[in-house]
N, C-alpha and C. Protein backbone atom coordinates (compact mmCIF):
# COMPACT_ATOMS: atom_id res chain seq x y z
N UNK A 1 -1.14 2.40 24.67
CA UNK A 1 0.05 1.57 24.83
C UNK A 1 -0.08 0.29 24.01
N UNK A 2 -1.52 -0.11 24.07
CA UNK A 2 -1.39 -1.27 23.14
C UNK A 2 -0.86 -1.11 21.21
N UNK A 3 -1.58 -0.14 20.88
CA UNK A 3 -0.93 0.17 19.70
C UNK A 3 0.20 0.04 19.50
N UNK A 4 1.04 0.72 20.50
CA UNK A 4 2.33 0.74 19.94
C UNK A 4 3.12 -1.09 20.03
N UNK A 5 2.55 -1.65 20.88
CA UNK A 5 2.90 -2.85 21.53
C UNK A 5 2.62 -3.78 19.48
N UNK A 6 1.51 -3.49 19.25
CA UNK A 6 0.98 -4.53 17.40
C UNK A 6 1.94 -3.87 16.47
N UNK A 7 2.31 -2.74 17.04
CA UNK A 7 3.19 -1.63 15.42
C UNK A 7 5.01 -2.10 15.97
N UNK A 8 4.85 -2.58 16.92
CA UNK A 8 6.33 -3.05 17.33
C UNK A 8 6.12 -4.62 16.66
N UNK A 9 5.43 -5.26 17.16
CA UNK A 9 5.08 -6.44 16.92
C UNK A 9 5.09 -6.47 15.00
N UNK A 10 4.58 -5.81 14.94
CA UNK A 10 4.19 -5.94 13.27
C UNK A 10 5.39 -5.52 12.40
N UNK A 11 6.09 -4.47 13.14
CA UNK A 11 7.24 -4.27 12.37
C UNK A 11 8.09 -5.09 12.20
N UNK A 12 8.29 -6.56 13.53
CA UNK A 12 9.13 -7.42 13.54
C UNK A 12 8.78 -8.85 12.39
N UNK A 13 7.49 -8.40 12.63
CA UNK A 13 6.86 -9.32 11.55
C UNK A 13 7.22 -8.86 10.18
N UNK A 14 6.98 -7.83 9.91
CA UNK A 14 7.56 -7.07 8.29
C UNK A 14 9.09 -7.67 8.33
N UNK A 15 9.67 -7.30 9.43
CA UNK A 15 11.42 -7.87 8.96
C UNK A 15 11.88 -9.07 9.34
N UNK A 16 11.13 -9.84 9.86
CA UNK A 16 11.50 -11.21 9.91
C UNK A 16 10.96 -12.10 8.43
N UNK A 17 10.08 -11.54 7.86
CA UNK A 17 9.59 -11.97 6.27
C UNK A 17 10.95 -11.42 5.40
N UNK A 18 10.89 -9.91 5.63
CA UNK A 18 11.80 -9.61 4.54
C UNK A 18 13.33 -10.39 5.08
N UNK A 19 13.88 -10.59 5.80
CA UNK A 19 14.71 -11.74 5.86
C UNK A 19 14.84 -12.76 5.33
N UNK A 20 13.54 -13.60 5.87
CA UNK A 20 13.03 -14.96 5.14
C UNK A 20 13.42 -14.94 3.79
N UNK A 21 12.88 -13.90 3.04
CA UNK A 21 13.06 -13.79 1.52
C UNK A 21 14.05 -13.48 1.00
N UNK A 22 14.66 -12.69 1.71
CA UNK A 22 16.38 -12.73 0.82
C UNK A 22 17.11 -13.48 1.18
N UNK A 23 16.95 -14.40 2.58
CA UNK A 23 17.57 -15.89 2.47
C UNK A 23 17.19 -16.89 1.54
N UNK A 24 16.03 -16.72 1.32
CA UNK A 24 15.49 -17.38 0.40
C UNK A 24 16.07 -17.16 -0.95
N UNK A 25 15.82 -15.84 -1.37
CA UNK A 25 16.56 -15.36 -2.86
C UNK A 25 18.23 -16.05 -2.53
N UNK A 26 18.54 -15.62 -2.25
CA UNK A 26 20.43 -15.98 -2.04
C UNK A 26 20.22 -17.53 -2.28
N UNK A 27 19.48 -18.07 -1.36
CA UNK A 27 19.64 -20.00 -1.60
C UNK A 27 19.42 -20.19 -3.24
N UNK A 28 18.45 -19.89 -3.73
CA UNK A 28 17.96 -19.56 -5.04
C UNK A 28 19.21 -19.24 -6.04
N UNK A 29 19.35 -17.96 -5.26
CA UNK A 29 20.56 -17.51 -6.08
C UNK A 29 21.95 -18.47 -6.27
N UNK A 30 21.86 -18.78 -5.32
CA UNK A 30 23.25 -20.08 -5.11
C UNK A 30 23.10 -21.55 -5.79
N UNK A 31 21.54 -21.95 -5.88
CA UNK A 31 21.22 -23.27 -6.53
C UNK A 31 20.76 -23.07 -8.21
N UNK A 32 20.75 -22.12 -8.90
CA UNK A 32 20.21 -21.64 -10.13
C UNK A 32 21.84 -21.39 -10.68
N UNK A 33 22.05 -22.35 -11.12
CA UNK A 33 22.86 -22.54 -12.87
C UNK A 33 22.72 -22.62 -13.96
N UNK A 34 21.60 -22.69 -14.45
CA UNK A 34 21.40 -22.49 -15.62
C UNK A 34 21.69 -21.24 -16.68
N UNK A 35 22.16 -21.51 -17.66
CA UNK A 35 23.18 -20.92 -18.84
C UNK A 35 22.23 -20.36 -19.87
N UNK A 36 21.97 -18.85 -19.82
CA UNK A 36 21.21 -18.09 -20.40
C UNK A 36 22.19 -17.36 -21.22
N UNK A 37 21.27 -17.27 -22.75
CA UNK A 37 22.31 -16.56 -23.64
C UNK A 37 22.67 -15.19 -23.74
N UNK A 38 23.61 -14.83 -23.88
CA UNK A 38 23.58 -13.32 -23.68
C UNK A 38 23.96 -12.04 -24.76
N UNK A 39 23.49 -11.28 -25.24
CA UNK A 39 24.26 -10.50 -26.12
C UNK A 39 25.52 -9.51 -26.32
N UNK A 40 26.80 -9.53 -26.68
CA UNK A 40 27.60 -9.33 -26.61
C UNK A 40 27.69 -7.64 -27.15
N UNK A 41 28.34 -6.59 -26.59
CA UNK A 41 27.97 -5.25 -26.83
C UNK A 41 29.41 -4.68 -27.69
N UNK A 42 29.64 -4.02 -28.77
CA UNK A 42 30.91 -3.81 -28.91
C UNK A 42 31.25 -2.64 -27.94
N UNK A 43 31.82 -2.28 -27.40
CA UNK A 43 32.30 -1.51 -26.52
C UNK A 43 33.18 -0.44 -27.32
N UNK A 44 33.62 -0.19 -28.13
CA UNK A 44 34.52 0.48 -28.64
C UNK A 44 33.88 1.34 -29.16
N UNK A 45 32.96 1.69 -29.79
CA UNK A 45 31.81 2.35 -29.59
C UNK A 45 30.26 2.62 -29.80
N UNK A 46 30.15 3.43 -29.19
CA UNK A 46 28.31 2.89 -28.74
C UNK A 46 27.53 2.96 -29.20
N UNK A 47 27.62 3.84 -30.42
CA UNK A 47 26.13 3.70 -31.64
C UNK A 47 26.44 2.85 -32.98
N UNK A 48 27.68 1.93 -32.77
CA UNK A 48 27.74 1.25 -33.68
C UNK A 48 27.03 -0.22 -33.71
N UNK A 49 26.55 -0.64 -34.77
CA UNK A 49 25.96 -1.83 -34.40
C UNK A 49 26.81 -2.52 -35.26
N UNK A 50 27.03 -4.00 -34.76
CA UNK A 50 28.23 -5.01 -34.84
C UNK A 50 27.39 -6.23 -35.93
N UNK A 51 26.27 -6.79 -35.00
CA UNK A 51 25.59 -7.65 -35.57
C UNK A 51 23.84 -7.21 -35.64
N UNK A 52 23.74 -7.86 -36.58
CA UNK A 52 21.81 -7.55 -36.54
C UNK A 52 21.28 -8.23 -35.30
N UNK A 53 20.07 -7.53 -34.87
CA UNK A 53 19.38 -7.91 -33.83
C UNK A 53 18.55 -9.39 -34.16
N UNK A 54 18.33 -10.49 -33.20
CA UNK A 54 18.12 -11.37 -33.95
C UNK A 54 16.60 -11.58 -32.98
N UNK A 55 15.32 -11.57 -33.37
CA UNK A 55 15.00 -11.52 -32.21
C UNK A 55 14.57 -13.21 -31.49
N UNK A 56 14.63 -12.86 -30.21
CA UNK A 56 14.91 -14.66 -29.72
C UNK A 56 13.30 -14.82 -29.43
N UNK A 57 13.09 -16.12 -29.43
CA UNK A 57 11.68 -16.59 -29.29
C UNK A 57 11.29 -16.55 -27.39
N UNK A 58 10.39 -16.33 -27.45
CA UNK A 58 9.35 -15.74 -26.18
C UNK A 58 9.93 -16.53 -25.14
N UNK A 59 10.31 -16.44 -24.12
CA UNK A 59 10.67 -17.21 -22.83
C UNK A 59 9.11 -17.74 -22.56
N UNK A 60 8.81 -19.00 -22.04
CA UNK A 60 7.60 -19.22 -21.62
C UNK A 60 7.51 -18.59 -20.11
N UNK A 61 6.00 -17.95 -19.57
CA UNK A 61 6.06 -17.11 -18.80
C UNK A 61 6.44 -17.80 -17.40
N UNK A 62 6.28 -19.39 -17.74
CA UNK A 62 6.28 -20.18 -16.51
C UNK A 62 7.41 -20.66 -15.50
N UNK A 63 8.70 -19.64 -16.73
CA UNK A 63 9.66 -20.03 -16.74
C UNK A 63 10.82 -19.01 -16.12
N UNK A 64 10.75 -17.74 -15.90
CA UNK A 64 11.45 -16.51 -15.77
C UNK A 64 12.76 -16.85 -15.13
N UNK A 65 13.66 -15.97 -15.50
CA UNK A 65 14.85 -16.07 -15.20
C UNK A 65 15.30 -15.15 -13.67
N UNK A 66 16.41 -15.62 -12.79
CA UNK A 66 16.85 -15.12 -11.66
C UNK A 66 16.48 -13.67 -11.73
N UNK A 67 16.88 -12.82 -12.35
CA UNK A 67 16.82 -11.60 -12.35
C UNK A 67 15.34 -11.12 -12.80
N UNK A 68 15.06 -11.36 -13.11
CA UNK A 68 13.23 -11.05 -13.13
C UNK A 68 12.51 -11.36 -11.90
N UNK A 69 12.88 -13.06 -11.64
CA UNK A 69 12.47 -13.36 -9.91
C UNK A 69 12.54 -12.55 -9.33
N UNK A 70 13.51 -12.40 -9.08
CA UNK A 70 14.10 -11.50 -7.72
C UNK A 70 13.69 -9.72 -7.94
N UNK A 71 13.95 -9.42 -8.85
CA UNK A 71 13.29 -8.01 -8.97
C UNK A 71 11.63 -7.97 -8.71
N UNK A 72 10.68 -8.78 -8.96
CA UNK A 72 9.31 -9.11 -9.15
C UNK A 72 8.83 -9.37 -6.90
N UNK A 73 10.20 -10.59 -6.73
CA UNK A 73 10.01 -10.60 -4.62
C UNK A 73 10.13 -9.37 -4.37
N UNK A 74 11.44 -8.56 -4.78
CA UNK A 74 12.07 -7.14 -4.34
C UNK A 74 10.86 -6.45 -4.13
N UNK A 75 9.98 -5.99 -4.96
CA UNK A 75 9.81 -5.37 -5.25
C UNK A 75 8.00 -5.59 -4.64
N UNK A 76 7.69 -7.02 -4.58
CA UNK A 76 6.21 -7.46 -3.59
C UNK A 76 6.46 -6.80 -2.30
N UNK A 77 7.71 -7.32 -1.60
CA UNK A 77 8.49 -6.87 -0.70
C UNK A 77 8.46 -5.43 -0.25
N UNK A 78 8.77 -4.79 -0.88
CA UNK A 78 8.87 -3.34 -0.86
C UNK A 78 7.34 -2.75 -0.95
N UNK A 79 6.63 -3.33 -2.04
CA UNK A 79 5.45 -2.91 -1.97
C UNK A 79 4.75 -3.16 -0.07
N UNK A 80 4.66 -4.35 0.41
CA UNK A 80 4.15 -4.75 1.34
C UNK A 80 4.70 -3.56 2.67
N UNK A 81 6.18 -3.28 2.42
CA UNK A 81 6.49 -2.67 3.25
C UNK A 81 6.36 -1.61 3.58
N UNK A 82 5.48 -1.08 2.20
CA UNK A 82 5.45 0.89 2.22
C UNK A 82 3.85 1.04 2.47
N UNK A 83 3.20 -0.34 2.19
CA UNK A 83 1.45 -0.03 2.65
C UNK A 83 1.83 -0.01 4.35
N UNK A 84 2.64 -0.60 4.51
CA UNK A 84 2.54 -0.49 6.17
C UNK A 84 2.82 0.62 7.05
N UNK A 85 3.91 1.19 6.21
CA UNK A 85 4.38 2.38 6.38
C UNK A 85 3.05 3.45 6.58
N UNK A 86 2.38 3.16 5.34
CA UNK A 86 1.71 4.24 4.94
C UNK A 86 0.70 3.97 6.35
N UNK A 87 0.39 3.06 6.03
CA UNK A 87 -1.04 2.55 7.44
C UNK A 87 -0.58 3.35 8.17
N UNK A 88 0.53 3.39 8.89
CA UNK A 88 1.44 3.76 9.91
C UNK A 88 1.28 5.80 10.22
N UNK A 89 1.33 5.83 8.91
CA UNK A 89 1.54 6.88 8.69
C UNK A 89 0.05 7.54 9.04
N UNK A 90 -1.07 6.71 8.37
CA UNK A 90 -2.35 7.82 8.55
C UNK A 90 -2.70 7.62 10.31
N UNK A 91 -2.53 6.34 10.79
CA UNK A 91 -3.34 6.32 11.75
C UNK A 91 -1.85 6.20 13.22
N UNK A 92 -0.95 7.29 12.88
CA UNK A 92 0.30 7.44 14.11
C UNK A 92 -1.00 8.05 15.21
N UNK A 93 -0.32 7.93 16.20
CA UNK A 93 -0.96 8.99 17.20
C UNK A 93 -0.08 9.77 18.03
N UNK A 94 0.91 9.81 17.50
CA UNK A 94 1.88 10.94 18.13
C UNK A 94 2.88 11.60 16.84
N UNK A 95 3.05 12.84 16.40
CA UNK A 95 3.81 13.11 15.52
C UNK A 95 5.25 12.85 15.03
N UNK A 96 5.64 12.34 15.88
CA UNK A 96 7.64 11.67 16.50
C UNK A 96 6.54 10.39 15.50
N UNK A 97 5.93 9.31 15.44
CA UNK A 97 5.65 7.88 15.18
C UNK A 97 5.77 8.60 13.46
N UNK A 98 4.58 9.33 13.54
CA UNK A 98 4.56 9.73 12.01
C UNK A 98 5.47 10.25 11.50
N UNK A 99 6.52 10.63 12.06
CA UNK A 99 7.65 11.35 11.25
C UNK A 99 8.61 10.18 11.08
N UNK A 100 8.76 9.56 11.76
CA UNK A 100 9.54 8.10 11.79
C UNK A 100 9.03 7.05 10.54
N UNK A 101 7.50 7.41 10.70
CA UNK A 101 7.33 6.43 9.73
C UNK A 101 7.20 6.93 8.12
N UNK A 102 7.00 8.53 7.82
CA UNK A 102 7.55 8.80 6.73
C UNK A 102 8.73 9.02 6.36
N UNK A 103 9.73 9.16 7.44
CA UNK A 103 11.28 9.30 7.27
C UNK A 103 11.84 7.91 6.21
N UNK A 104 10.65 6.72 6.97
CA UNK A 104 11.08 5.01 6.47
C UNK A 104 10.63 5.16 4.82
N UNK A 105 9.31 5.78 4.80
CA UNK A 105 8.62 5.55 3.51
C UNK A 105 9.47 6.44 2.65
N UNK A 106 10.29 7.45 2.84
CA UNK A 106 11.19 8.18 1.68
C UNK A 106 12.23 7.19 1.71
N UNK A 107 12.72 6.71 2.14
CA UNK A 107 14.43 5.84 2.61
C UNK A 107 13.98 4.73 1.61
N UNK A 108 12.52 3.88 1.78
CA UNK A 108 12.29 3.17 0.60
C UNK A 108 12.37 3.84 -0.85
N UNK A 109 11.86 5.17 -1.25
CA UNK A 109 11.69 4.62 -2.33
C UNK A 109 13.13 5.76 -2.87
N UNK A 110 14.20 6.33 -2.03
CA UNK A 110 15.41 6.46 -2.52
C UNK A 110 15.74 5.40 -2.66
N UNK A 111 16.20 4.31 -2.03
CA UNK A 111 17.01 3.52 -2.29
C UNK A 111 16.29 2.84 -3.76
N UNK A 112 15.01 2.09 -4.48
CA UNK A 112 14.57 1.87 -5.18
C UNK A 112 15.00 3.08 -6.11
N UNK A 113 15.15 3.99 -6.35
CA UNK A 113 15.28 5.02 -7.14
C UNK A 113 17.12 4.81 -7.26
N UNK A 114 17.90 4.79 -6.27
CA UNK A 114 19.30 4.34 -6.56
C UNK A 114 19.37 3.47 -7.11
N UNK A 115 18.72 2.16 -6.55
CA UNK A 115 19.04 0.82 -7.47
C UNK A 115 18.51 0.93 -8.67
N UNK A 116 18.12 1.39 -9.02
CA UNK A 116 17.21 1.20 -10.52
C UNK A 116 18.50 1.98 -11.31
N UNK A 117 18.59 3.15 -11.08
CA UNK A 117 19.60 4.29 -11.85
C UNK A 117 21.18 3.26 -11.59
N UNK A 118 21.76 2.67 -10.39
CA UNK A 118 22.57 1.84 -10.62
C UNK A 118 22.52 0.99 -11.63
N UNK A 119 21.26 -0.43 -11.91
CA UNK A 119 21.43 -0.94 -12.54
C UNK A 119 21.21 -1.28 -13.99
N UNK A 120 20.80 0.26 -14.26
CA UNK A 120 20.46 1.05 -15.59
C UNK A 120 22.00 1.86 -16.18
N UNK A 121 22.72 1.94 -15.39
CA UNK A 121 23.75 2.53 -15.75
C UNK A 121 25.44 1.26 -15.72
N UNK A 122 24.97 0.69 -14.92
CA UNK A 122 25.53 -0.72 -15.43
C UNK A 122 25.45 -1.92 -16.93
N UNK A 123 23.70 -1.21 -16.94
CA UNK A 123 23.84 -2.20 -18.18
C UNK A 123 24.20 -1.49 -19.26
N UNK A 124 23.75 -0.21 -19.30
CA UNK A 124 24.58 0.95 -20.13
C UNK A 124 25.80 0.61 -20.80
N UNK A 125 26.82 0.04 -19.70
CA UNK A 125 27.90 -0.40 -19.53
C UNK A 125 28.27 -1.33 -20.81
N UNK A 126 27.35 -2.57 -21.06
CA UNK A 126 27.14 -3.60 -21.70
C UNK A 126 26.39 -4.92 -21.16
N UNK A 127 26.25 -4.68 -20.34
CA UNK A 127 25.93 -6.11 -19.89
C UNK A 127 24.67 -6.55 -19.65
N UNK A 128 23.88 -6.91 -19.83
CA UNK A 128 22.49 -7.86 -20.18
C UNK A 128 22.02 -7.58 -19.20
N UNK A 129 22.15 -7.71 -17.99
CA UNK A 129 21.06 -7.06 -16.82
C UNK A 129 22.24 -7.16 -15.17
N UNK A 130 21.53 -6.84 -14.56
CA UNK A 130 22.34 -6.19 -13.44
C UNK A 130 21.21 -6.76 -12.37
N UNK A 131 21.63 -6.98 -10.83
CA UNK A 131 20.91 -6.14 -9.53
C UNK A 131 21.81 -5.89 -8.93
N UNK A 132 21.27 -4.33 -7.80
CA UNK A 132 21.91 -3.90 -6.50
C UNK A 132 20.53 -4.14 -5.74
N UNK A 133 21.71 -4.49 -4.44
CA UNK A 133 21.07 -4.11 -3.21
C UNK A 133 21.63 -3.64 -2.38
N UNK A 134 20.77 -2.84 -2.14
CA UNK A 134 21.43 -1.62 -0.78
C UNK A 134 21.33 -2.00 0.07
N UNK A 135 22.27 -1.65 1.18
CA UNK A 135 21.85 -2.26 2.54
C UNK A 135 22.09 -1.27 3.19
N UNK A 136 21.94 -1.27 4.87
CA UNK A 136 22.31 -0.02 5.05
C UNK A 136 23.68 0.81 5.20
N UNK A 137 24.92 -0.14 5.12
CA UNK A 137 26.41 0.40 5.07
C UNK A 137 26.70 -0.13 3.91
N UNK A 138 26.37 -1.07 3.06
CA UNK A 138 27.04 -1.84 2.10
C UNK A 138 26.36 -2.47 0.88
N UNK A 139 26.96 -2.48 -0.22
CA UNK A 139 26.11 -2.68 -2.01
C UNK A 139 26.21 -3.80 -2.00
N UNK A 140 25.16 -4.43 -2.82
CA UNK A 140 25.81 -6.12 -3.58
C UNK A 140 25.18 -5.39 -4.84
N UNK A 141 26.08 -6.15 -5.78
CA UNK A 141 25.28 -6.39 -7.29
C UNK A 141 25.80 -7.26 -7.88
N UNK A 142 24.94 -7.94 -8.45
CA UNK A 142 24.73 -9.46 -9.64
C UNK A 142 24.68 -8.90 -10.52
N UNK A 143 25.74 -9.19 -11.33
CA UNK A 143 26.10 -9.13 -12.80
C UNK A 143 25.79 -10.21 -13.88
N UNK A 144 24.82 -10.32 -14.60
CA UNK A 144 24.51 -11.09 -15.57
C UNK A 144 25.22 -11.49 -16.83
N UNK A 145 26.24 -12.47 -16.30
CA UNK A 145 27.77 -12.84 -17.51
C UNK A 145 28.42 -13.85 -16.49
N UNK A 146 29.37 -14.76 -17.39
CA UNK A 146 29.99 -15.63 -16.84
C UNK A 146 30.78 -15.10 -16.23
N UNK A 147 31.33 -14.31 -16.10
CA UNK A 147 32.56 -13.82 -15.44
C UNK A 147 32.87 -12.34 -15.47
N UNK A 148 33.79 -12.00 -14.79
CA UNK A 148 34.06 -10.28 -14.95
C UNK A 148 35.31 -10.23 -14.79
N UNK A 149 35.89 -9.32 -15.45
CA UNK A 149 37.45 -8.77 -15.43
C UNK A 149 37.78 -7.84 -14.72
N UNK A 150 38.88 -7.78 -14.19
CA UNK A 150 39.18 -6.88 -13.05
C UNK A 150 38.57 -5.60 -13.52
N UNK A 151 38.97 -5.12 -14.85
CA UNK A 151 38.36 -3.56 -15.43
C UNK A 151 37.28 -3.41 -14.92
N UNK A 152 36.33 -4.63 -15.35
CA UNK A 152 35.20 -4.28 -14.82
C UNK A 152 34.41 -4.31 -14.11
N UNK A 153 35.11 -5.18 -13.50
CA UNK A 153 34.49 -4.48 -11.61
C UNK A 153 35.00 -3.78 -11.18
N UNK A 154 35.88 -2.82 -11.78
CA UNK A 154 36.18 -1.66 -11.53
C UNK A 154 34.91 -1.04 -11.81
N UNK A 155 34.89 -0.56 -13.23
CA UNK A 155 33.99 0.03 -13.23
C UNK A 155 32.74 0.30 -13.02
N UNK A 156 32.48 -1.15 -12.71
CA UNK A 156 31.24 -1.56 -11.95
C UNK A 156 31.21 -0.65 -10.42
N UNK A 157 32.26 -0.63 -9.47
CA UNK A 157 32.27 -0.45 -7.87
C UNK A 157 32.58 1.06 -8.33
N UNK A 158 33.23 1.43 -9.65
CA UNK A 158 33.01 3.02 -9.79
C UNK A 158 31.49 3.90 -9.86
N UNK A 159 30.67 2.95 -10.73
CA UNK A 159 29.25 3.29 -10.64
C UNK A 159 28.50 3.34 -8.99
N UNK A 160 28.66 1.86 -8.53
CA UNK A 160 28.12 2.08 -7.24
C UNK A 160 28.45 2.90 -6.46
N UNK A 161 29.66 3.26 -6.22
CA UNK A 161 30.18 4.08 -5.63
C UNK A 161 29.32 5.80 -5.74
N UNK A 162 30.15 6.08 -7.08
CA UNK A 162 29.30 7.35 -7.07
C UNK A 162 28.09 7.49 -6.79
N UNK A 163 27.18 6.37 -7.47
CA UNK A 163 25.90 6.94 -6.99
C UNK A 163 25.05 6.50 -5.84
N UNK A 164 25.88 5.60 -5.16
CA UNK A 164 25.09 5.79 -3.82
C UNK A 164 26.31 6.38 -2.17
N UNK A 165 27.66 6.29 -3.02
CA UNK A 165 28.17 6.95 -1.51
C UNK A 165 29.10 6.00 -1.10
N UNK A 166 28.89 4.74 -1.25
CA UNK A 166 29.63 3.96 -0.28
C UNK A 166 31.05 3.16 -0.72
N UNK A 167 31.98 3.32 0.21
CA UNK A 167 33.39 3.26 -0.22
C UNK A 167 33.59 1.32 -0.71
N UNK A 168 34.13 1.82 -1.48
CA UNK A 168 34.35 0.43 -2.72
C UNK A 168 34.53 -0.63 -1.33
N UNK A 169 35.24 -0.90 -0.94
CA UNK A 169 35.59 -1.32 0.08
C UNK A 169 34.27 -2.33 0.60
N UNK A 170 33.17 -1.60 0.59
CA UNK A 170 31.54 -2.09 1.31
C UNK A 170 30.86 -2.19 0.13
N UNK A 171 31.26 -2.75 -1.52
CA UNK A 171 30.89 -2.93 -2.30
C UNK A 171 31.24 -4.34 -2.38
N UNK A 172 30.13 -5.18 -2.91
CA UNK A 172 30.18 -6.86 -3.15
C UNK A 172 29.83 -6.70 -4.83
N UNK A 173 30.61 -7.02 -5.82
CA UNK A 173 30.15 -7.45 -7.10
C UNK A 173 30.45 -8.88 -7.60
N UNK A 174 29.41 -9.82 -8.62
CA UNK A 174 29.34 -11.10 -8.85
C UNK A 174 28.84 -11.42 -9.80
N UNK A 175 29.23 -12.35 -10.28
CA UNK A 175 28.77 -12.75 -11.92
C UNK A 175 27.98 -13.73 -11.53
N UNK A 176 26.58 -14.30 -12.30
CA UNK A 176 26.00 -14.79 -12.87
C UNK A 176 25.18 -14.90 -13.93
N UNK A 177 25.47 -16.27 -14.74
CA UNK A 177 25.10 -16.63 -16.01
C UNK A 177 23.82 -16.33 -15.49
């Protein structure tokens, strides 16, 4: 009985951090204005090249931009959450615990496997970098550009949509520089 009493306990501890941190990211996300340059894609079509590639000088490492942050927490995050899983997993003592807790450890790394193919197929699109986050009824994704046009958050909530399921409706899309 005590076991289960530290794996309850500990789980609350795993999601009261991962909370912490995406309140944290969002505050972040909300206080970070700074105006990063971006490359412009011709859209009209896709193996044409418009301008030469110019290449830009090294970001200093000390320095990384929102979308690197936050993919780099995401992703500590996720790591932290699937060793626990796994712990979980070797040392269950009832088969219902262990099936629960690999049911969690696949659910992680679909959704990581959606978001990635989301925001790989967004930038496809044109646009300099992307995040989703899944939640469990509803998408967000940060769009890296000053702004977006109705088209394309269309086509943006058309991507999310298809590839994870959920009706535009429970889709959040947003620009930032």
């Amino acid at each position: 009985m005590r076991f289960v009493v530290l794996t309850k306990a500990r789980k609350w501890t795993v999601i009261l951090a991962a909370f912490f941190v995406l309140c944290l990211l969002g505050a972040m996300m909300v206080n970070n204005y700074s105006s990063d340059r971006q490359a412009k894609a011709d859209r009209s079509n896709a193996m044409q090249v418009v301008k030469p590639i110019v290449q830009e000088p090294a970001i200093p490492a000390a320095s990384p931009d929102f979308f690197t942050e936050y993919r780099l927490e995401r992703d500590k995050v996720r790591s932290e959450r699937s060793d626990i899983l796994r712990d979980l997993v070797k040392s269950a003592k009832s088969e219902d615990t262990r099936q629960r807790a690999q049911d969690s450890v696949l659910k992680l790394i679909l959704e990581k496997q959606r978001e990635m193919e989301m925001e790989n197929l967004i930038k496809a699109r044109g646009f300099s970098d992307a995040l989703v986050l899944i939640r469990d009824n509803s998408v967000s994704a940060i769009i890296k550009t000053n702004s977006l046009t109705r088209e394309e958050v269309m086509q943006v909530a058309d991507i999310i949509s298809r590839v994870s399921g959920v009706k535009a409706e429970d889709i959040t899309i947003s620009a930032k520089p």
